[in-house]
N, C-alpha and C. Protein backbone atom coordinates (compact mmCIF):
# COMPACT_ATOMS: atom_id res chain seq x y z
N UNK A 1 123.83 155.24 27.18
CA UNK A 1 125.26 155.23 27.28
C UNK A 1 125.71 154.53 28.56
N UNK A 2 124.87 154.15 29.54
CA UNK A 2 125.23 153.50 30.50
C UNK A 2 125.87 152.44 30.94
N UNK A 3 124.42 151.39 29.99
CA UNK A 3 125.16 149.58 29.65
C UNK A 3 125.46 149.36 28.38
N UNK A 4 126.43 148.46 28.76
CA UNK A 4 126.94 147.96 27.38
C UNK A 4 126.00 146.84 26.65
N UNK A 5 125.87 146.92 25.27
CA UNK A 5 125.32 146.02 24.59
C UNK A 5 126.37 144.45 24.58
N UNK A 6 125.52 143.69 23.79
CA UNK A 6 126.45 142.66 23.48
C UNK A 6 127.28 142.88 22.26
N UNK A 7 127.18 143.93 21.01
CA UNK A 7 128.28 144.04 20.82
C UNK A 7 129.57 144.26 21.48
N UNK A 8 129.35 145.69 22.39
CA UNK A 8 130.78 145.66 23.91
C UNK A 8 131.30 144.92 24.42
N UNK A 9 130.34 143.76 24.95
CA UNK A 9 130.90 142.84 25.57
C UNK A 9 131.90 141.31 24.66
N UNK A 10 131.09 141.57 23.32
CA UNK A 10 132.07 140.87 21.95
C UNK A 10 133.52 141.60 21.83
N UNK A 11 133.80 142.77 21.54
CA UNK A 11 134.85 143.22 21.28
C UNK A 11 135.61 143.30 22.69
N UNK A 12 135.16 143.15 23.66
CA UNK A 12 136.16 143.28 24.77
C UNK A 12 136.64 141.98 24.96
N UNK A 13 135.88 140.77 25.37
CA UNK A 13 136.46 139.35 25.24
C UNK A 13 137.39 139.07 23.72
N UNK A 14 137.26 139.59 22.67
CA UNK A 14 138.52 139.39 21.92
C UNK A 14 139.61 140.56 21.91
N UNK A 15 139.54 141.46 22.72
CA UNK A 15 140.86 142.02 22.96
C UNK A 15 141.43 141.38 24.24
N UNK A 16 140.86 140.90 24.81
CA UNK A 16 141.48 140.10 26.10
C UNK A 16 141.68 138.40 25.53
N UNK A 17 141.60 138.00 24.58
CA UNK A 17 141.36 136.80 24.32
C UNK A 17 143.09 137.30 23.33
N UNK A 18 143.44 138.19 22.76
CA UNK A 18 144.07 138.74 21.98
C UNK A 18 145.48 139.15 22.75
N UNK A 19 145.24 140.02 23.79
CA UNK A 19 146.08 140.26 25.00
C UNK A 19 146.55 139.32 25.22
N UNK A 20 145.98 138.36 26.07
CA UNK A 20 146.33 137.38 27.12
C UNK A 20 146.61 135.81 26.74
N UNK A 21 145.72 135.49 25.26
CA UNK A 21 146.23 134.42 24.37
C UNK A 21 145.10 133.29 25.43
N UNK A 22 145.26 132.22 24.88
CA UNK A 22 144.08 131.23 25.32
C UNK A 22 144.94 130.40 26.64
N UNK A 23 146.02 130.38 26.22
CA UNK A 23 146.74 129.32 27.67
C UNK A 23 146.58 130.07 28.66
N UNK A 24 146.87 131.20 28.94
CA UNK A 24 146.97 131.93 30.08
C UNK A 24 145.51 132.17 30.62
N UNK A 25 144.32 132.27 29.51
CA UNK A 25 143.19 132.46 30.07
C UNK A 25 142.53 130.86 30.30
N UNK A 26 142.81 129.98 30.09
CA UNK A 26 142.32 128.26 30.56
C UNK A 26 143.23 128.43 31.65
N UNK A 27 144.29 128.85 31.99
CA UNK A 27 144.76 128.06 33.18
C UNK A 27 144.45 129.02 33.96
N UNK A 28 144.28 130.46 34.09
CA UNK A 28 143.91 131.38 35.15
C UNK A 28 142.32 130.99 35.45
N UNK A 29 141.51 129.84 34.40
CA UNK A 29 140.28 129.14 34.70
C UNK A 29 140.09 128.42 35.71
N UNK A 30 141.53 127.37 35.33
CA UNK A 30 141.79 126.79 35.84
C UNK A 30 141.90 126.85 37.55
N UNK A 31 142.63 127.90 37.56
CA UNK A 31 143.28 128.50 39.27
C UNK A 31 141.88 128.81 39.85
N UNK A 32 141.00 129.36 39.00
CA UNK A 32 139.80 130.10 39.86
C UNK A 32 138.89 128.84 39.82
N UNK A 33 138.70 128.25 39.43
CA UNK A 33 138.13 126.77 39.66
C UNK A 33 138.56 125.86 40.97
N UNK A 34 139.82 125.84 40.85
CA UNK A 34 140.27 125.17 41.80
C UNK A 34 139.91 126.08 42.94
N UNK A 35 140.16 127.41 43.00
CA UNK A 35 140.07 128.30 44.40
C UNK A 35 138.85 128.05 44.81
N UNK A 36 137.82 127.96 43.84
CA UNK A 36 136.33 128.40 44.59
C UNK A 36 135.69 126.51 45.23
N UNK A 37 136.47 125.67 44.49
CA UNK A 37 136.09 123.95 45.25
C UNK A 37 137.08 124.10 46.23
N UNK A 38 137.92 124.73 47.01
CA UNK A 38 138.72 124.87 48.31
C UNK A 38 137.91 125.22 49.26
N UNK A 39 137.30 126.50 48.40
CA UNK A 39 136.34 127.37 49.40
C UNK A 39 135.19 127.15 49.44
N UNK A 40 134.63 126.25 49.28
CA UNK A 40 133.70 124.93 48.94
C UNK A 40 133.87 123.98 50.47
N UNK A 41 134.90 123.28 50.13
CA UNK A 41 135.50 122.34 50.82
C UNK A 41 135.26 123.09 52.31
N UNK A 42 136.31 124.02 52.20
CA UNK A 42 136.58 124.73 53.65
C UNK A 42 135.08 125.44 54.31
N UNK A 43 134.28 125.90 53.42
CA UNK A 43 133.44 126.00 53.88
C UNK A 43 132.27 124.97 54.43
N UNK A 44 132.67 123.63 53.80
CA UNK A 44 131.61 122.31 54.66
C UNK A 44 132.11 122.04 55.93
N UNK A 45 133.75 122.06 56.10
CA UNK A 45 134.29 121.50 57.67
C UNK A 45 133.88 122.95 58.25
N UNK A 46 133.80 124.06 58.10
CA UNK A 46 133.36 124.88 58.76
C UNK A 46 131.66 124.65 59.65
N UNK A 47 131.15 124.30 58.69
CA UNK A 47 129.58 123.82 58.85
C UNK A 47 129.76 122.56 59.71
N UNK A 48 130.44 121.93 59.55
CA UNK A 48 130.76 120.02 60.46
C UNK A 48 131.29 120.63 61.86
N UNK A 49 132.08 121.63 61.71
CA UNK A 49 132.94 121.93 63.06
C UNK A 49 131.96 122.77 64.25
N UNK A 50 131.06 123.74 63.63
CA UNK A 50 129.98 123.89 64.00
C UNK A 50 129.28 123.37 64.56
N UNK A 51 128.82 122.50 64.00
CA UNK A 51 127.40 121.36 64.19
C UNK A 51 128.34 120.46 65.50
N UNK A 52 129.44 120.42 65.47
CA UNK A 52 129.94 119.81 66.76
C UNK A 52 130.25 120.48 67.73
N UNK A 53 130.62 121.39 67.78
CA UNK A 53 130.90 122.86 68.70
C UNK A 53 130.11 122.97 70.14
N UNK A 54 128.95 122.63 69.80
CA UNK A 54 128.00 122.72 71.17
C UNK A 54 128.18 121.67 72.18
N UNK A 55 128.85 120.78 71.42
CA UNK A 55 129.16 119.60 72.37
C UNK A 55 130.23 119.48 73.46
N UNK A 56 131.36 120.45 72.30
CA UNK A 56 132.48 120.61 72.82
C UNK A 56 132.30 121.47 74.17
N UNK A 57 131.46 122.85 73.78
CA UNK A 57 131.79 124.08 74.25
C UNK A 57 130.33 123.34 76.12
N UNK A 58 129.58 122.43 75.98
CA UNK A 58 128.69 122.23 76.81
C UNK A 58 130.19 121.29 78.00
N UNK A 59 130.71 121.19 77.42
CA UNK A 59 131.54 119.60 77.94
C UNK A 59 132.63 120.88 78.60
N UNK A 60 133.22 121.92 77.88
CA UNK A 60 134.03 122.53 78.50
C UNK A 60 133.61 123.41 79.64
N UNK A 61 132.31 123.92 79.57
CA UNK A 61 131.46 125.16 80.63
C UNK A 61 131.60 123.91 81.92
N UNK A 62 131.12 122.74 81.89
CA UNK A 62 130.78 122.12 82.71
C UNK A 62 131.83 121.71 83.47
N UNK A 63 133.67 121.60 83.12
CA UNK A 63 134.54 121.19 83.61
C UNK A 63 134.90 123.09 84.40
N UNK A 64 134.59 123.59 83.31
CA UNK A 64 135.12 125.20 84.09
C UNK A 64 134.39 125.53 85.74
N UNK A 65 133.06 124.87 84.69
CA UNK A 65 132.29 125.04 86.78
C UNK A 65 132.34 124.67 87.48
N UNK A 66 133.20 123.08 87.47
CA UNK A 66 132.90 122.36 88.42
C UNK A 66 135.26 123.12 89.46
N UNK A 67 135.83 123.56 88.44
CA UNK A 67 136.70 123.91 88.89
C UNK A 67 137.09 124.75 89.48
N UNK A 68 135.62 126.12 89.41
CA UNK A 68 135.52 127.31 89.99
C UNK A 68 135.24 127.05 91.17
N UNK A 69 134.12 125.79 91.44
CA UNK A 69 133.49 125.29 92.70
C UNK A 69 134.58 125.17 93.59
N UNK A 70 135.85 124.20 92.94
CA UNK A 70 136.89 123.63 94.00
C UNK A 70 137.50 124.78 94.26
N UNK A 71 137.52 125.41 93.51
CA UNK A 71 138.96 127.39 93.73
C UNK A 71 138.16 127.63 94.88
N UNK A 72 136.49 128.24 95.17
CA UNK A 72 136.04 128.65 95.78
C UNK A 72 136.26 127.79 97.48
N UNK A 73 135.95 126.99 97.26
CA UNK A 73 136.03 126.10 98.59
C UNK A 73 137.20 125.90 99.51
């Protein structure tokens, strides 16, 4: 009684296919298609912004120290 067979899973996709009608379920395809190549996308400049980061963050430590030097003096 736990899992459902594939009969269950037949009769539930045509009460939702029945419910919701076919346009509404292609284009809510649609939306989740598009969402997950965003989050795709956004997740590669995440990885690029990264991979440059050390450059940035080496270039900024080095201007911070050399400005602490002059405060101090």
């Amino acid at each position: 009684m736990g899992s459902f067979s594939l009969w269950h899973w037949l009769i539930v996709l045509v009460v939702v296919v029945l419910v919701f009608g076919t346009k509404k379920l292609r284009g809510a395809g649609g939306d989740l298609g598009s969402a997950v190549k965003n989050f795709k996308d956004a997740m590669r400049e995440g990885e690029t912004e990264a991979a440059k980061k050390p450059e940035a963050v080496a270039s900024q430590s080095q201007t911070v120290q050399s400005e602490t030097k002059k405060d101090q003096v």
